[in-house]
Every structure is written in C-alpha cells, then in structure tokens.
C-alpha atoms as a PDB file:
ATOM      1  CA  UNK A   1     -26.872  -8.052   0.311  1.00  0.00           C
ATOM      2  CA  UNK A   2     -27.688 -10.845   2.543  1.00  0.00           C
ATOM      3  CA  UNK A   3     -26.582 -14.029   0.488  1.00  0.00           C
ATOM      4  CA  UNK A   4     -23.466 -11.472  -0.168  1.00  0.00           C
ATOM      5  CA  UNK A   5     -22.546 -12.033   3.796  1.00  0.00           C
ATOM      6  CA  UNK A   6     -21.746 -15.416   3.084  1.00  0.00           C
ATOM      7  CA  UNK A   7     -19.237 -14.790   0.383  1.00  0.00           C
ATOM      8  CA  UNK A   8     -17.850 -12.239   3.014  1.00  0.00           C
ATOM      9  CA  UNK A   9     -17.274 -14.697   5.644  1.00  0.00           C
ATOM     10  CA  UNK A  10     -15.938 -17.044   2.927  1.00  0.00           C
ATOM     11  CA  UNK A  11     -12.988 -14.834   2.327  1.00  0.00           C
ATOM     12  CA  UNK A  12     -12.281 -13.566   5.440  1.00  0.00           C
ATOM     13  CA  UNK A  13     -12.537 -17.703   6.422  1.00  0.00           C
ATOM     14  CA  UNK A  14     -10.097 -17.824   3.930  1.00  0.00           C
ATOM     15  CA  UNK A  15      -8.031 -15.265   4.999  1.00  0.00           C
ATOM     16  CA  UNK A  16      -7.400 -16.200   8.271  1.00  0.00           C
ATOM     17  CA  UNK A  17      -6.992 -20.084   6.851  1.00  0.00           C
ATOM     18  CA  UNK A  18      -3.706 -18.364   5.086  1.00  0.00           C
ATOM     19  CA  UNK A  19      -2.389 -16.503   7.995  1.00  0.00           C
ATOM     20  CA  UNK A  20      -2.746 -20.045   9.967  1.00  0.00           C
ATOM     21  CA  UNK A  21      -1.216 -21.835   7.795  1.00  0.00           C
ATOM     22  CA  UNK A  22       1.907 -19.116   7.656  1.00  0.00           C
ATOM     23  CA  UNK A  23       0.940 -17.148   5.033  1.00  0.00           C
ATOM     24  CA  UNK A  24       1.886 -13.517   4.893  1.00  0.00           C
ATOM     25  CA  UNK A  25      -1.003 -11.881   3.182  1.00  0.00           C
ATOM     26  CA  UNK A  26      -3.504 -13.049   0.699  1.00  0.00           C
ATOM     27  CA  UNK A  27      -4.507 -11.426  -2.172  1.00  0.00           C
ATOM     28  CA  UNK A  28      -8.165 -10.892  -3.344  1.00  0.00           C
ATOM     29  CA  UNK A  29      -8.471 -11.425  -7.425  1.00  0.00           C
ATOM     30  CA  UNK A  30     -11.666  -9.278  -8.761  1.00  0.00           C
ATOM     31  CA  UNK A  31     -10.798 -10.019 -12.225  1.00  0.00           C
ATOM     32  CA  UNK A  32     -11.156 -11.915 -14.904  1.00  0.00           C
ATOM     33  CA  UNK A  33     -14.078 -13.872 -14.377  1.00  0.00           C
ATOM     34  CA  UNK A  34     -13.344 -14.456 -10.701  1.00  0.00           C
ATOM     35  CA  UNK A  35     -16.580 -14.486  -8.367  1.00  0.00           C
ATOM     36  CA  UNK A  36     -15.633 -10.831  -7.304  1.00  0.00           C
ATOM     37  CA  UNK A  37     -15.569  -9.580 -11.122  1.00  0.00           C
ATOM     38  CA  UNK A  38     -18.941 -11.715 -12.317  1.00  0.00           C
ATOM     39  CA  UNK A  39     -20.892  -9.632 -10.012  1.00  0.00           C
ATOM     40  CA  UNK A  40     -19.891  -6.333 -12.406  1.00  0.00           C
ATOM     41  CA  UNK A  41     -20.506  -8.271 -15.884  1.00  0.00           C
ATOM     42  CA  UNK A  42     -23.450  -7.934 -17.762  1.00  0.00           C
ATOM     43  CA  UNK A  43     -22.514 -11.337 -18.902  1.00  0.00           C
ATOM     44  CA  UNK A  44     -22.474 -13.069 -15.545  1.00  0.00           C
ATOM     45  CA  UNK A  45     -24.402 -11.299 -13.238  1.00  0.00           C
ATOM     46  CA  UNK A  46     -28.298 -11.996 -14.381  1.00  0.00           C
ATOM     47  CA  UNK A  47     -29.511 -12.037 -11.261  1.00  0.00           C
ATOM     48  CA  UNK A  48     -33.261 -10.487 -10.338  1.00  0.00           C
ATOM     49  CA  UNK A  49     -33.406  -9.944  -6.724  1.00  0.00           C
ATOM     50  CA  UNK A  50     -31.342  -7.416  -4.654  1.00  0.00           C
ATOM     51  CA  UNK A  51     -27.632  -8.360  -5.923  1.00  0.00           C
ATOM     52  CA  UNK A  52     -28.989  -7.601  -9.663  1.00  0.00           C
ATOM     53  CA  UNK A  53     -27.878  -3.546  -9.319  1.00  0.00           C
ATOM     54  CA  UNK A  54     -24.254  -4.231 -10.767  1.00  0.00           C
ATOM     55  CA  UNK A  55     -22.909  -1.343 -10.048  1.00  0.00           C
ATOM     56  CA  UNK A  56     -24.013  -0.691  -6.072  1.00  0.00           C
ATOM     57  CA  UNK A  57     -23.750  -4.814  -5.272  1.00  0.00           C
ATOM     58  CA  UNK A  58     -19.944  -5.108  -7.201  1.00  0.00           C
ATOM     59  CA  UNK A  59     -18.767  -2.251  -5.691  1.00  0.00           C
ATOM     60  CA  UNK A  60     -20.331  -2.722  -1.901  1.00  0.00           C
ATOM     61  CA  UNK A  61     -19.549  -6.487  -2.060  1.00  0.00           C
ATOM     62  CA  UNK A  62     -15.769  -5.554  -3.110  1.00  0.00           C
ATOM     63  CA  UNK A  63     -15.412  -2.811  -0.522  1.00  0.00           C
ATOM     64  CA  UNK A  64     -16.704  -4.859   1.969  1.00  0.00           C
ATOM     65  CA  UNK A  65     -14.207  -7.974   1.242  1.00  0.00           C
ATOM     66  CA  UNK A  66     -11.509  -5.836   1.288  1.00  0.00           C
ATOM     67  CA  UNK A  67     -12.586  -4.795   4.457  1.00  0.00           C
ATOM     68  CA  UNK A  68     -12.691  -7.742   6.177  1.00  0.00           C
ATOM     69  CA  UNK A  69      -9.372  -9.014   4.925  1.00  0.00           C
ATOM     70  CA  UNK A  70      -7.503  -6.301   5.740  1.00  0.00           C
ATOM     71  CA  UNK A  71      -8.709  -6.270   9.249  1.00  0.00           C
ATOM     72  CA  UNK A  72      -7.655  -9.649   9.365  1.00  0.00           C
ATOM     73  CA  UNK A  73      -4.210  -9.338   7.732  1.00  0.00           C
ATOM     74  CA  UNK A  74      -3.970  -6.103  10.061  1.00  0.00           C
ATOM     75  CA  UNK A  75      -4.143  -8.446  13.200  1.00  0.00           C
ATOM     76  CA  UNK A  76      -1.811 -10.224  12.535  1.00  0.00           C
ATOM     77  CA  UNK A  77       0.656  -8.105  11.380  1.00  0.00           C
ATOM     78  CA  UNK A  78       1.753  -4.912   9.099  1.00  0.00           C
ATOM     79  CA  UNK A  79      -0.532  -4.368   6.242  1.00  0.00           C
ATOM     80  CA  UNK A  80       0.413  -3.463   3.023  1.00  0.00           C
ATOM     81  CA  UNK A  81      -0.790  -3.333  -0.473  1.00  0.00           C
ATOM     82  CA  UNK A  82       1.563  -5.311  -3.488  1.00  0.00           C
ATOM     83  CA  UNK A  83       0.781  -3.276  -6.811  1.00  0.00           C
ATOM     84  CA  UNK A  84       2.540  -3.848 -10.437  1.00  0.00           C
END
C-alpha cells in the first residue's frame, strides 16, 4: 500500500484545495471507472505487486480516502454525508 499513500495525499490535497477555495464539501466518486473503482475491476486492476489483492487494496484504499477527507471536511466545519 505504499504507492496507495500517494493517491491518499492526492485527495486529501484535493480536499483541502476545495475547502480553500470555498467549497463546502467534496465528494469522493468510486464508480464508474473512476481511479477509486479501477482498483476493484478485474478489468482495470492487473496489477502484480502488493495493490493486485482487489478486494483488501479497493476496500483499504477506499476506507482510507474517506478517512482522510472527512477529517479534513470535519476541520473545517460540520460533516455530513449527501445520499440519493
């Protein structure tokens, strides 16, 4: 999971880029194709080293970004979670 730490700090650079810039939350897209979701495809994810367990990287790597965003988005104010 260490190349994964970079994608960490990537979104929570991002998040705290949004709150800056006078966002009120951001929103973290693990679908679709998105880097989040290839990690959990057979399709994309044909990696051979450490991050090639889809189901323990996907899940660890999504926890973990979620993690860091909140705390982030907690800082700087309420959190809350927008579902449909």
């Amino acid at each position: 999971m260490r190349k994964s730490r970079g994608f960490i700090e990537d979104f929570r650079r991002g998040t705290v880029n949004a709150l800056e810039a006078g966002f009120d939350g951001v929103e973290i897209h693990g679908a679709n194709g998105y880097l989040l979701d290839q990690f959990a495809k057979d399709g994309a994810n044909k990696r051979s080293d450490a991050m090639a367990d889809r189901s323990r990287t996907a899940q660890g790597l999504m926890l973990e970004v979620a993690k860091v965003v909140l705390r982030k988005q907690e800082r700087s104010g309420p959190a809350y979670a927008y579902r449909r």
